[in-house]
Protein backbone atom coordinates (compact mmCIF):
# COMPACT_ATOMS: atom_id res chain seq x y z
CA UNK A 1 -72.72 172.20 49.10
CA UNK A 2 -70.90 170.25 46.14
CA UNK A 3 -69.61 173.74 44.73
CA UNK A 4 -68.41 174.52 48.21
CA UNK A 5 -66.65 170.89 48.48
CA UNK A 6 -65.06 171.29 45.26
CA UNK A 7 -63.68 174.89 45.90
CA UNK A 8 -62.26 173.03 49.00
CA UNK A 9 -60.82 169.96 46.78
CA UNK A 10 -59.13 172.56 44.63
CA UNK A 11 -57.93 174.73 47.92
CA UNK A 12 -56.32 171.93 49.41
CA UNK A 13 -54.70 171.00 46.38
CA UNK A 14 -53.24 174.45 45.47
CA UNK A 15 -52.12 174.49 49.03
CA UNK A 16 -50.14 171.30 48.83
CA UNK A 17 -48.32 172.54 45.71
CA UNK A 18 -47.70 176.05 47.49
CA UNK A 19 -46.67 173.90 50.45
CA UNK A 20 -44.13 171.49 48.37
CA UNK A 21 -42.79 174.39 46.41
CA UNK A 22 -42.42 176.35 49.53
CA UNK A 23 -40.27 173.13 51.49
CA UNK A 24 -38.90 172.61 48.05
CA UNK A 25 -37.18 176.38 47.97
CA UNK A 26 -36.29 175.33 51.77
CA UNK A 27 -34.43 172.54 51.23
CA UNK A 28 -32.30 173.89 48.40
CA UNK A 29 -31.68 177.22 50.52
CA UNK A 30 -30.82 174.65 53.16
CA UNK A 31 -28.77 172.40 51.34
CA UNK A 32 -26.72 175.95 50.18
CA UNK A 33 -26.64 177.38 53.29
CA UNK A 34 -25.60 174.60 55.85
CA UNK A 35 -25.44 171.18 53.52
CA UNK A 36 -21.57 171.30 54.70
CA UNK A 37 -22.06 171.79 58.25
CA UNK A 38 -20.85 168.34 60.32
CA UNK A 39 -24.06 168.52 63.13
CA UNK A 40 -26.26 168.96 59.49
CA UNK A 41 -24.98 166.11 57.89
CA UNK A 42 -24.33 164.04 60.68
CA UNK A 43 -28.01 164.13 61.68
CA UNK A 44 -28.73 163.66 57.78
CA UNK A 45 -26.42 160.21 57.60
CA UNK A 46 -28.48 159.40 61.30
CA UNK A 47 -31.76 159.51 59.08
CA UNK A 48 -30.47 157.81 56.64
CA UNK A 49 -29.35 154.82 58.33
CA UNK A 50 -33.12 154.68 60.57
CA UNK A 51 -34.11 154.78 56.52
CA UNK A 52 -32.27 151.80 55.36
CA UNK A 53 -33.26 149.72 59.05
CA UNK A 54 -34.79 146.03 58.11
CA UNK A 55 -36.85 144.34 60.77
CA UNK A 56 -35.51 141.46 62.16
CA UNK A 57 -38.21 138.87 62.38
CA UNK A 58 -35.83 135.74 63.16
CA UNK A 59 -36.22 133.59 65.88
CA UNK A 60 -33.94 134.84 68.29
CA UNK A 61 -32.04 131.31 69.43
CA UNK A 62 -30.05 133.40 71.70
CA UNK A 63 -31.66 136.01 74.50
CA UNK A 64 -29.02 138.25 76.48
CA UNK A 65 -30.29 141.02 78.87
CA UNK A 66 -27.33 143.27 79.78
CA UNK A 67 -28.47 145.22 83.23
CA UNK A 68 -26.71 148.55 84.11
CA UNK A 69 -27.41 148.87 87.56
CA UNK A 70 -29.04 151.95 88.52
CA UNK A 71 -28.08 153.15 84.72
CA UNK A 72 -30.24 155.79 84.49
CA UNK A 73 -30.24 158.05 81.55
CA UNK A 74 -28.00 160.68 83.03
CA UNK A 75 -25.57 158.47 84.20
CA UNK A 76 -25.85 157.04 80.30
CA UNK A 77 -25.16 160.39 79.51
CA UNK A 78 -22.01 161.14 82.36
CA UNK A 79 -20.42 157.05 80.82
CA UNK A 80 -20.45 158.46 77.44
CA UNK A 81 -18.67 161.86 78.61
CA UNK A 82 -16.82 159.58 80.48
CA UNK A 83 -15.44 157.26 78.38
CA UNK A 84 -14.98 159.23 75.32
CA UNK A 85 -12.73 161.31 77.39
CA UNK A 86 -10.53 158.81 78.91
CA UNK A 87 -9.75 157.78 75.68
CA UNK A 88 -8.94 161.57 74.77
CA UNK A 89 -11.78 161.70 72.26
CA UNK A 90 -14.91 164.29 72.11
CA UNK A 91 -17.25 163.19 75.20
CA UNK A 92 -20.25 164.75 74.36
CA UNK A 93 -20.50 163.48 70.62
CA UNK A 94 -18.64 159.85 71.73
CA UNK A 95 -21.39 157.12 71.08
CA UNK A 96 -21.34 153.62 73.58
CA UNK A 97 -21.67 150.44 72.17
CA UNK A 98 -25.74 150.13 73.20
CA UNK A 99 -26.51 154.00 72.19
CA UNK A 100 -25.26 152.48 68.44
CA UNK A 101 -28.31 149.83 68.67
CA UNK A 102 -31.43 150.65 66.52
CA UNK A 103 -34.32 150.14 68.75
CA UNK A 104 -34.96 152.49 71.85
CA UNK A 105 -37.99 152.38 74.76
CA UNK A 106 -38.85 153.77 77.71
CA UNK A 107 -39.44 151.83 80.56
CA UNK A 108 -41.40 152.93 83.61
CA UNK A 109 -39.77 151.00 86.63
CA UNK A 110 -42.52 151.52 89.64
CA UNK A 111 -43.49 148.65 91.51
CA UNK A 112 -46.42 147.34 92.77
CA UNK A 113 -46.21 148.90 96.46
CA UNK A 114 -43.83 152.01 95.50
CA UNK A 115 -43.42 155.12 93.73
CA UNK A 116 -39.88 154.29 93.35
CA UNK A 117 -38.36 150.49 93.15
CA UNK A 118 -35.32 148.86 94.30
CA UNK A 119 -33.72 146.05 92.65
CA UNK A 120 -35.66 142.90 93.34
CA UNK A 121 -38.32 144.16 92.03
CA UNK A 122 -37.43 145.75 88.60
CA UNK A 123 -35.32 142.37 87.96
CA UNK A 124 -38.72 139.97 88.63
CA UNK A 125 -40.14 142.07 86.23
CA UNK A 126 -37.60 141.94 83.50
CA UNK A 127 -36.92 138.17 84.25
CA UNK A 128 -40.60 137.03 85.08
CA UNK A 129 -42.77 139.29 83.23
CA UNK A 130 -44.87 140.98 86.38
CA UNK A 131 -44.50 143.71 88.82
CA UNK A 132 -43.92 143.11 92.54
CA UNK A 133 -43.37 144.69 95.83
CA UNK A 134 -40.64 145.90 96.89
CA UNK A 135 -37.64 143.20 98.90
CA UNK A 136 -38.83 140.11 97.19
CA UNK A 137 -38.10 138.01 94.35
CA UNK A 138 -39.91 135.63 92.08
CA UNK A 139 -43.27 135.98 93.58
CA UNK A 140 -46.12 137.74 92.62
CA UNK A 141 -47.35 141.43 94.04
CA UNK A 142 -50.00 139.77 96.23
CA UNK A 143 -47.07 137.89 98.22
CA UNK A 144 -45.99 139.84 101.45
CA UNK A 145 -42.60 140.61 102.85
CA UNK A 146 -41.36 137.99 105.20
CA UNK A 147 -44.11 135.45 104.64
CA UNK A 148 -42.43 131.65 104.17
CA UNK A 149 -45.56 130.62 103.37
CA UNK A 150 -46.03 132.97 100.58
CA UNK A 151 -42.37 132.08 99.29
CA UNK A 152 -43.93 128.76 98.90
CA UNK A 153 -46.82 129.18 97.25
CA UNK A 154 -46.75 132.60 95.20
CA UNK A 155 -43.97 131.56 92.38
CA UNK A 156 -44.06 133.76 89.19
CA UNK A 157 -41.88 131.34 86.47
CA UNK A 158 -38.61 132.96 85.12
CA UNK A 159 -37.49 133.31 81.55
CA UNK A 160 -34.16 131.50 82.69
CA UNK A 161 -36.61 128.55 84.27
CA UNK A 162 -39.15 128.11 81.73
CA UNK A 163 -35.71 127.99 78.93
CA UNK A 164 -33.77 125.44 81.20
CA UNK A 165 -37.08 123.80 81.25
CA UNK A 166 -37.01 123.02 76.94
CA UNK A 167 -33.34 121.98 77.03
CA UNK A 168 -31.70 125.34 76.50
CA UNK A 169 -28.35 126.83 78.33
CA UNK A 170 -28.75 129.20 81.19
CA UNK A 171 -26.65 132.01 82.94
CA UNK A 172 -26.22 134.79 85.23
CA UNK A 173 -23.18 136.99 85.69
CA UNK A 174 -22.54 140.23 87.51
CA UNK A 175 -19.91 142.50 89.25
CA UNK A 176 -22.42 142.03 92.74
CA UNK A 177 -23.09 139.09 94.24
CA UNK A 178 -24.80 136.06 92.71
CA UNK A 179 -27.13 136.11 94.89
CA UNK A 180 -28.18 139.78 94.65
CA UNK A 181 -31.48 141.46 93.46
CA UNK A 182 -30.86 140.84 89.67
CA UNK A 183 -28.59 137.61 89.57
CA UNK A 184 -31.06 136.21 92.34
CA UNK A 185 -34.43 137.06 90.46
CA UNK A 186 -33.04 134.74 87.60
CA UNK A 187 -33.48 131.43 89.58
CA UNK A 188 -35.07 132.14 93.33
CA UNK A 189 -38.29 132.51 95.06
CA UNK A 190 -37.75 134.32 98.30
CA UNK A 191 -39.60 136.68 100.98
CA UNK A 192 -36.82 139.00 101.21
CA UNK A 193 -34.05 139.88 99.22
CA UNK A 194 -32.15 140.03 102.33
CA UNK A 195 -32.41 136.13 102.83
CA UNK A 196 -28.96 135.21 100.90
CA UNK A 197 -27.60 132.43 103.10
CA UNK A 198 -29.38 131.12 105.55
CA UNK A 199 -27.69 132.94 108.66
CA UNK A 200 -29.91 135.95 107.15
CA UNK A 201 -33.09 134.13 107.95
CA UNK A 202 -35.34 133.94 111.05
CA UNK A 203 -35.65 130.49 112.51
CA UNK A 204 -39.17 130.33 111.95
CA UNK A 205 -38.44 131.01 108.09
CA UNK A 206 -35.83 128.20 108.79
CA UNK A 207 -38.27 125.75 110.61
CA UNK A 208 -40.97 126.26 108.05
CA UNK A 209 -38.42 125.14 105.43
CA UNK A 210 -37.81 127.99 103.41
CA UNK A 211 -34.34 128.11 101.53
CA UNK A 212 -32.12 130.77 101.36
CA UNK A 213 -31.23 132.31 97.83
CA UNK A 214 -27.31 130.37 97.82
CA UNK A 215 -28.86 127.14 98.09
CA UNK A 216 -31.66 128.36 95.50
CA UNK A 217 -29.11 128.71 93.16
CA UNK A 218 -27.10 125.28 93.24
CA UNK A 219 -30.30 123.66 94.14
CA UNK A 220 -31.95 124.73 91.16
CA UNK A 221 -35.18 122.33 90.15
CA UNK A 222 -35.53 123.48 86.05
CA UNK A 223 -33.80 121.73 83.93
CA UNK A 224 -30.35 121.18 85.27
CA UNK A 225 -29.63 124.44 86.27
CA UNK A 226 -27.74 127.37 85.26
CA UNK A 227 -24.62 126.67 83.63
CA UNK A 228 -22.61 129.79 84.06
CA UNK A 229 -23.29 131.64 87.45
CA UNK A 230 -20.42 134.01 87.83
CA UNK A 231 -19.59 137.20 90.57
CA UNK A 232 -18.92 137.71 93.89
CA UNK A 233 -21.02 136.11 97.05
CA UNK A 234 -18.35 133.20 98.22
CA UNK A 235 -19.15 134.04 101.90
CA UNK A 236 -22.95 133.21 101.66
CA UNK A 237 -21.99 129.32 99.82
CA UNK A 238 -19.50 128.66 102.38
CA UNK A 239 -19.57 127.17 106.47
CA UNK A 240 -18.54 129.50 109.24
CA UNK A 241 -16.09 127.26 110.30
CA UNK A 242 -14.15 127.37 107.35
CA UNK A 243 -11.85 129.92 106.51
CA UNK A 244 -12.13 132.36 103.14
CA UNK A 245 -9.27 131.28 100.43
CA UNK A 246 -8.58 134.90 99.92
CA UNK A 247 -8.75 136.53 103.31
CA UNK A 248 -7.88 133.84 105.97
CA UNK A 249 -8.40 134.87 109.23
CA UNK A 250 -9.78 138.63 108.25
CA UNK A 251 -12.93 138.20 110.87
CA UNK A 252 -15.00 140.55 108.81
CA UNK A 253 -14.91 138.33 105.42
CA UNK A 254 -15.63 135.07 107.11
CA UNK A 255 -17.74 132.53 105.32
CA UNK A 256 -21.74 132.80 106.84
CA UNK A 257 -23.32 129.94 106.13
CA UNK A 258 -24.91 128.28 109.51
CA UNK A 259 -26.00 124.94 108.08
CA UNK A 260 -22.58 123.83 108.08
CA UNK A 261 -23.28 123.43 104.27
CA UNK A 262 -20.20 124.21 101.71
CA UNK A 263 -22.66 124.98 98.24
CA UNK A 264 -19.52 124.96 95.97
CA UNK A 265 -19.26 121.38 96.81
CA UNK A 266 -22.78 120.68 96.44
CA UNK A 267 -22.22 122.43 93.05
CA UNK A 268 -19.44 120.07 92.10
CA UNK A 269 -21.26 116.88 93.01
CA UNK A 270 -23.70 117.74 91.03
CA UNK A 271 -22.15 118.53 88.17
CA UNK A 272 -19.33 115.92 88.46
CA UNK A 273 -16.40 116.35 85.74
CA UNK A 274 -18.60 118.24 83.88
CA UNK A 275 -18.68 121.02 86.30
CA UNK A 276 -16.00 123.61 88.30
CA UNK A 277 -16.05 125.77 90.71
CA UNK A 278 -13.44 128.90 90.75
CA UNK A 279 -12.66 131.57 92.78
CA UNK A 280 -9.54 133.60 91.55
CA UNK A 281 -8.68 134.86 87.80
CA UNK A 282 -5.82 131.98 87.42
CA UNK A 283 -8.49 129.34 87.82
CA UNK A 284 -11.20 130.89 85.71
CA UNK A 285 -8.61 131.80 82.93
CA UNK A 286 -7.73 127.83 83.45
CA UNK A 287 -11.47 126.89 82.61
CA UNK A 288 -11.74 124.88 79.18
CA UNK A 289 -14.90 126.30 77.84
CA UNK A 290 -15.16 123.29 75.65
CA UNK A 291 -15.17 120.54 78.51
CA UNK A 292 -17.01 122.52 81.35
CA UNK A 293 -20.72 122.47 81.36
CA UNK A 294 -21.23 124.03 84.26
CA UNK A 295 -19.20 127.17 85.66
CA UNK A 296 -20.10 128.63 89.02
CA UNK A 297 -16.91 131.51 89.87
CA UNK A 298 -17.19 133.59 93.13
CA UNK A 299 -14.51 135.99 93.56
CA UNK A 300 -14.95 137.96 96.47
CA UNK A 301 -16.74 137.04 100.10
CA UNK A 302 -19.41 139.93 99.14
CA UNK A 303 -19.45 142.35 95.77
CA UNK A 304 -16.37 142.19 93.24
CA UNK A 305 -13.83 145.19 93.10
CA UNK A 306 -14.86 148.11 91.72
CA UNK A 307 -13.60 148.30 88.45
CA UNK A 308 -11.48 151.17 89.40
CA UNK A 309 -9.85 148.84 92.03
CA UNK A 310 -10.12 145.41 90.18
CA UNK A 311 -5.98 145.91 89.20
CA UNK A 312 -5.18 145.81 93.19
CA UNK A 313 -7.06 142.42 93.84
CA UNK A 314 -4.58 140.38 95.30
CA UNK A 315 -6.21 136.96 93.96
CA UNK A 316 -7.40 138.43 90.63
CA UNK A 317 -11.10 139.04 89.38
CA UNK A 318 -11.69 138.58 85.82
CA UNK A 319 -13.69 141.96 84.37
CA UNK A 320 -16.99 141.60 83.20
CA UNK A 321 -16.09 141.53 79.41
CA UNK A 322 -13.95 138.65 80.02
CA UNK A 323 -16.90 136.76 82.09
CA UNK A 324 -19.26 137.69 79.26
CA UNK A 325 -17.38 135.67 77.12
CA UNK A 326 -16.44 132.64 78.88
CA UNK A 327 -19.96 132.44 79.70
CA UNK A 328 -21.10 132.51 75.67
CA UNK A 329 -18.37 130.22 75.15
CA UNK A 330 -19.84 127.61 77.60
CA UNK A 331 -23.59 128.58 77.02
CA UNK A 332 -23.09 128.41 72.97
CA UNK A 333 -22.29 124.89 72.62
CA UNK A 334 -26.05 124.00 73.32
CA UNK A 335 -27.64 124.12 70.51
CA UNK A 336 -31.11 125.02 71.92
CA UNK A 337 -29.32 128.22 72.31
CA UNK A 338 -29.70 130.21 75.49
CA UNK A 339 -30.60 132.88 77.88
CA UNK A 340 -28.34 134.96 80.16
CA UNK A 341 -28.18 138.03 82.25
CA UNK A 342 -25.21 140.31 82.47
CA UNK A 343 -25.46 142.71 85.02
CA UNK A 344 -22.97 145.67 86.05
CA UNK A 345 -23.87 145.48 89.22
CA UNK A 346 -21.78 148.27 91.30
CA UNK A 347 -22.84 151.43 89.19
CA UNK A 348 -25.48 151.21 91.52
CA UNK A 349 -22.94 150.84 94.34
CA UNK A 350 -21.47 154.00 93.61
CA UNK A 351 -24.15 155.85 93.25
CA UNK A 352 -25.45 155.39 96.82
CA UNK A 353 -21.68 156.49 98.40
CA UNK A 354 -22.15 159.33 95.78
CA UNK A 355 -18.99 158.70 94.25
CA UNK A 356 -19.42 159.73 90.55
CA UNK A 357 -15.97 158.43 89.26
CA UNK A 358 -16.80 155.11 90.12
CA UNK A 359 -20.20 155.02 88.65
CA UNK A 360 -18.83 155.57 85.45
CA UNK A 361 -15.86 153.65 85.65
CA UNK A 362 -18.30 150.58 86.18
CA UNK A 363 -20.18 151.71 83.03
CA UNK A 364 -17.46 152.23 81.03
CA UNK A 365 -16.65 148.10 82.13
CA UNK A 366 -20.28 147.35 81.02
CA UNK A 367 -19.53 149.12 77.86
CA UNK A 368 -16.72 146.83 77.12
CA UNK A 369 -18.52 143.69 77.86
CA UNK A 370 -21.56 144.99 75.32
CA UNK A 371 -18.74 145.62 72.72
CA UNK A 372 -17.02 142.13 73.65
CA UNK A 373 -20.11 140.46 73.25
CA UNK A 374 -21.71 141.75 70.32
CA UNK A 375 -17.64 140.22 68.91
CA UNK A 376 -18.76 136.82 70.14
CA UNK A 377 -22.66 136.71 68.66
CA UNK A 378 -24.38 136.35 65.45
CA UNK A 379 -27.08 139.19 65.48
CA UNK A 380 -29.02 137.44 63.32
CA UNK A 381 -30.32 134.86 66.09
CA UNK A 382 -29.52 136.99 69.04
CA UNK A 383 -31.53 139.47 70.67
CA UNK A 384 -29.46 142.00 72.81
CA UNK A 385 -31.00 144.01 75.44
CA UNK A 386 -29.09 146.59 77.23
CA UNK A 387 -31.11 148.14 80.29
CA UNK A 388 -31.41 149.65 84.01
CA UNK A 389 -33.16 148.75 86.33
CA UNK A 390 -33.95 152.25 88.02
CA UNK A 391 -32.14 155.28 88.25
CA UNK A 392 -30.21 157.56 90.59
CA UNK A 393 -30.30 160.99 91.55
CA UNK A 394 -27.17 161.69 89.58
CA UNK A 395 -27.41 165.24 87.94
CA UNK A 396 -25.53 166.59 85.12
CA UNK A 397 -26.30 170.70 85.46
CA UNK A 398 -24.65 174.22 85.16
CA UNK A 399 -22.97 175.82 81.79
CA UNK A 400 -19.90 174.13 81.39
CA UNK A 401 -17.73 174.52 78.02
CA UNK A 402 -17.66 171.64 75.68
CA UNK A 403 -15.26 169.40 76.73
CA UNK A 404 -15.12 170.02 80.02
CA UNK A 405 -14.14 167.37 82.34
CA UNK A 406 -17.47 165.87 83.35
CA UNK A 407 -15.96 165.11 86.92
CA UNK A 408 -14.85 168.80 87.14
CA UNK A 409 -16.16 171.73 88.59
CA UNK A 410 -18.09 173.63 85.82
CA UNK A 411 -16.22 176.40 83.72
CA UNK A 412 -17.81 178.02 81.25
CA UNK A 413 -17.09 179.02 77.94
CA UNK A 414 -15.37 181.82 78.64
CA UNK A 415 -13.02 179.76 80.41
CA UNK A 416 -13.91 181.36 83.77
CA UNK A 417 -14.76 179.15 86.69
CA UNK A 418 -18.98 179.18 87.54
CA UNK A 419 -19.83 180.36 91.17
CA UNK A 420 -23.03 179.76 93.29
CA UNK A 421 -24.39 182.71 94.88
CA UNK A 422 -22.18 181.85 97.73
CA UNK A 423 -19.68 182.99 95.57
CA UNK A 424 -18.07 179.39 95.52
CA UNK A 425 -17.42 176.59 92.61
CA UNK A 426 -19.85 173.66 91.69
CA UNK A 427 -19.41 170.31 89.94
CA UNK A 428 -21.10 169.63 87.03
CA UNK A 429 -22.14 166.07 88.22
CA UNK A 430 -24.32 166.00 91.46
CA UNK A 431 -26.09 164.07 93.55
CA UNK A 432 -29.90 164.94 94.88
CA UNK A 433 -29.11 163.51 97.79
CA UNK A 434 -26.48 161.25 99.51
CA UNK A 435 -23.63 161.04 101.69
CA UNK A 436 -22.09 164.26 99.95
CA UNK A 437 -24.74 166.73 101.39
CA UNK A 438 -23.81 169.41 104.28
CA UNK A 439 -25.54 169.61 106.79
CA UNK A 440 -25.27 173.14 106.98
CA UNK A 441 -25.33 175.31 103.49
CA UNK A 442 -22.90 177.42 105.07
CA UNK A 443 -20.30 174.53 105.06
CA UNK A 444 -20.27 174.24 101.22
CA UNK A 445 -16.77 173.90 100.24
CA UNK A 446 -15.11 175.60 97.62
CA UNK A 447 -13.99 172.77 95.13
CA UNK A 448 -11.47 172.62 92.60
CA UNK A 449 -11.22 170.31 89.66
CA UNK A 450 -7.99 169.00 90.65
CA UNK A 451 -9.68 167.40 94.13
CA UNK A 452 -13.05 166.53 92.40
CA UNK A 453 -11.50 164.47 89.81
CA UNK A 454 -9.93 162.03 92.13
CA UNK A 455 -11.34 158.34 92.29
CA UNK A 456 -12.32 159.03 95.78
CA UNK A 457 -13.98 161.91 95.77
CA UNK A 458 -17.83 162.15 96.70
CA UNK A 459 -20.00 164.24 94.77
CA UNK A 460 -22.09 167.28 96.28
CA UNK A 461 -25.38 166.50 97.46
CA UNK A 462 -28.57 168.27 98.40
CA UNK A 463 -30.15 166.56 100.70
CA UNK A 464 -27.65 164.59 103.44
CA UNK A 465 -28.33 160.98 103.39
CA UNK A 466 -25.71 157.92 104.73
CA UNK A 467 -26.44 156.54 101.41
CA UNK A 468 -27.73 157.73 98.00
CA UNK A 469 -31.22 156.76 97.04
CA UNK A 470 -32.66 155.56 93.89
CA UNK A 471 -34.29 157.77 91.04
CA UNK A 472 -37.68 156.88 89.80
CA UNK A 473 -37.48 158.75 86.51
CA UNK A 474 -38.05 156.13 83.52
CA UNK A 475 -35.01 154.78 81.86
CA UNK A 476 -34.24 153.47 78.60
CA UNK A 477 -34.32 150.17 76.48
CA UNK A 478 -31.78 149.49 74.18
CA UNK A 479 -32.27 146.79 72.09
CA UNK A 480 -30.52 145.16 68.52
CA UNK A 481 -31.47 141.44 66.62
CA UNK A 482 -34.47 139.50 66.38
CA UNK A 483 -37.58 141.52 67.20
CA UNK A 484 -35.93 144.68 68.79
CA UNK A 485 -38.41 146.55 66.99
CA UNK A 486 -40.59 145.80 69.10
CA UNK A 487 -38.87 147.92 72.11
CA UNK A 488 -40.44 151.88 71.14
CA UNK A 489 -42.50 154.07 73.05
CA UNK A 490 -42.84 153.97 76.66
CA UNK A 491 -43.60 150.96 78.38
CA UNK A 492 -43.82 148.97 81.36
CA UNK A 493 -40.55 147.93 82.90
CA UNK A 494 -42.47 144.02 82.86
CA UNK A 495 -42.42 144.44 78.71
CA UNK A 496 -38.94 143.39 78.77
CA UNK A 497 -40.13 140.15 79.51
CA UNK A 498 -42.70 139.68 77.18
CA UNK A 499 -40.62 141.09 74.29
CA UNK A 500 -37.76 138.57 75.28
CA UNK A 501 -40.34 135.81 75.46
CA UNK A 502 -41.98 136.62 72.08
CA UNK A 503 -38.47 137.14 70.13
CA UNK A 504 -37.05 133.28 71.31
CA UNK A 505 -40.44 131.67 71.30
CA UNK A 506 -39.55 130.04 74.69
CA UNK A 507 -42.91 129.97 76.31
CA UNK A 508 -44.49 128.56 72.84
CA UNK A 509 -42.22 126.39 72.81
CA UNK A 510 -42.91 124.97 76.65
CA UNK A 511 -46.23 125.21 76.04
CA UNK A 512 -45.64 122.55 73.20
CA UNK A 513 -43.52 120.71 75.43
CA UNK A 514 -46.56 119.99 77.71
């Protein structure tokens, strides 16, 4: 038996020198044979820089969660193509500002009642740290749907709450409403997502003194409230009797609000000089970010333009890059540091009309706020987290060329136009189901690049729908400063939390506070 163990010592070693002699010969055949190729040494440089990463194990002061809507990974994929060619470059190869971060994850985004989530439940889990049912916000997956009582009693505690709670700044921007799914699950506890102003409750909601997610917001009980709450949602803060600054007299962007309440005053009494309220681009470009402590900007009755359509606004809507930064203006000057939430909210928007041109055009805006902000931080002391919240059914498929427009029908590379067996063309970008479906295969039109490439256009689907649906395939995590090593593998979409938590030391440092 020892005889047989040290034949086996000696086997293994010959075998290791055959082996490195063998990768050995490799590598110097490889280096020979393709050491000039670009893909070759590009990858090689990629390894090398992975090689040379150094964990950060700071204490991130600073916690910013960027949220892509419905940013799946194809439609990561289609904003890269995207951008890269508006700006005339190589899509395929072109890199967005989160794809250059170092630490990537893979987050599963089921909820607690469904295969597939919407919103309000994929932000509770990145803002609170648990999973939830579908339609409600800030409570925990026992709470059910509707139930004023359970919006009472079944609070989870957000990251934003349990930071205003030890002093630090708070804030929550987006392109949607403030009062949306992922705005909303920053600061409010409510039954149903649906419950924005109060003319969206029932009356026994109403009676049994439940709140409405606009008064959530302005009402806020941690600390003194957000600081920077930024987007669209002016019709669910303002009276019914009044009239919207933008759109007087246009019946279908009336103000909501049955209480006779007007929230953007109750904002500015409680803030005093210290706070402002704005609801056009002049005014917010007026805002001295060193005097105001407290921002709240609503610039449309419902969601802000498209970004595609942001130019035509008649009153103006700042973009999301330029929010992002008045927001880390205000929010910076506390130095307990603090948390915020930038969402692009209406890549999801486009998605469910099927309208692939402005899905990306929305992620190319996110991609300029990520590249705006990472201008305005230290990374040192500031964790960055760039995320979805589900997917779509967006599909990038066929055998087009390199360099084909991604909004295009596909062409191969023989420069030839791709058929279906129907003998007609195909877009490269699809939907699996959505407003874009035929009813009947037969009435498949025959497309051309020229039509498909227009901002209004609405992508092919499979399956007719009035509105697109969300994906449930997992999504990634990109993430860059203190403790982004921590985001790898695949994990729950609730880990966001936790990781956020862990890197900034916020609940230690309640915990200490008690």
């Amino acid at each position: 038996m020892r005889m047989q163990r040290k034949h086996a010592a000696h086997a293994l070693t010959a075998l290791a020198w055959m082996t490195a002699g063998v990768a050995g010969a490799f590598a110097e055949d490889a280096r020979l044979i393709q050491g000039d190729d670009p893909y070759y040494k590009q990858a090689d440089a990629a390894l090398g820089a992975i090689l040379r990463q150094q964990k950060n194990t700071n204490r991130a002061k600073n916690v910013i969660l960027f949220v892509g809507d419905g940013m799946g990974f194809s439609t990561v994929t289609a904003t890269r193509i995207f951008e890269g060619q508006q700006r005339g470059v190589d899509g395929e190869s072109n890199v967005l500002a989160w794809e250059a971060f170092p630490y990537l994850a893979a987050s599963k985004t089921y909820s607690a009642d469904a295969q597939i989530t919407d919103s309000a439940p994929s932000a509770v889990a990145m803002t609170a740290g648990v999973k939830t049912i579908n339609d409600v916000m800030g409570l925990d997956h026992t709470a059910r749907l509707d139930s004023c009582e359970d919006q009472k009693t079944k609070h989870v505690t957000t990251l934003w709450e349990m930071a205003e709670t030890i002093g630090m700044a708070t804030g929550a921007i987006t392109t949607a409403r403030v009062t949306h799914a992922t705005p909303g699950a920053t600061y409010s506890h409510i039954a149903n997502r649906d419950w924005e102003a109060d003319a969206n409750m029932p009356a026994e909601a109403l009676s049994a003194g439940c709140t409405d997610i606009a008064r959530q917001l302005v009402e806020m009980k941690y600390g003194d409230g957000l600081e920077v709450a930024l987007g669209g949602g002016r019709a669910y803060f303002l009276p019914e009797t009044a009239q919207d600054p933008e759109y007087p007299g246009n019946e279908k962007k009336k103000p909501k609000r049955k209480d006779g309440k007007d929230l953007t005053k109750t904002w500015l009494d409680r803030y005093g000089e210290k706070g402002a309220y704005v609801w056009n681009k002049e005014q917010f470009a007026a805002i001295d970010s060193a005097k105001i402590d407290h921002l709240l900007g609503l610039f449309e009755p419902s969601h802000m333009q498209y970004e595609h359509d942001r130019a035509g606004d008649g009153a103006g809507e700042p973009s999301l890059a330029e929010m992002s930064e008045k927001a880390i203006d205000i929010l910076s000057r506390n130095p307990e540091g603090y948390v915020l939430l930038i969402e692009g909210g209406r890549i999801d928007h486009a998605s469910h009309e099927s309208n692939a041109y402005r899905t990306l055009s929305d992620g190319v805006a996110m991609n300029e706020a990520v590249k705006a902000v990472l201008g305005k931080v230290n990374l040192e002391e500031t964790l960055i987290v760039v995320t979805g919240d589900h997917s779509h059914t967006l599909t990038i498929s066929g055998y087009a060329k390199r360099g084909n427009p991604i909004l295009g029908v596909s062409v191969g590379v023989d420069d030839e136009p791709i058929y279906g067996k129907d003998g007609k063309t195909y877009t490269t970008i699809g939907f699996a189901n959505g407003p874009g479906g035929a009813e009947k295969p037969t009435e498949r039109p025959m497309l051309t690049s020229e039509e498909t490439m227009k901002p209004d256009f609405v992508q092919p689907s499979l399956v007719p729908l009035g509105s697109e649906t969300h994906g449930g395939e997992d999504l990634g995590i990109y993430a860059i400063g203190p403790w982004a090593h921590l985001f790898q593998g695949t994990v729950e979409e609730n880990y966001t939390f936790h990781v956020m938590n862990y890197a900034s030391k916020i609940g230690d440092r309640l915990a200490a506070k008690k």
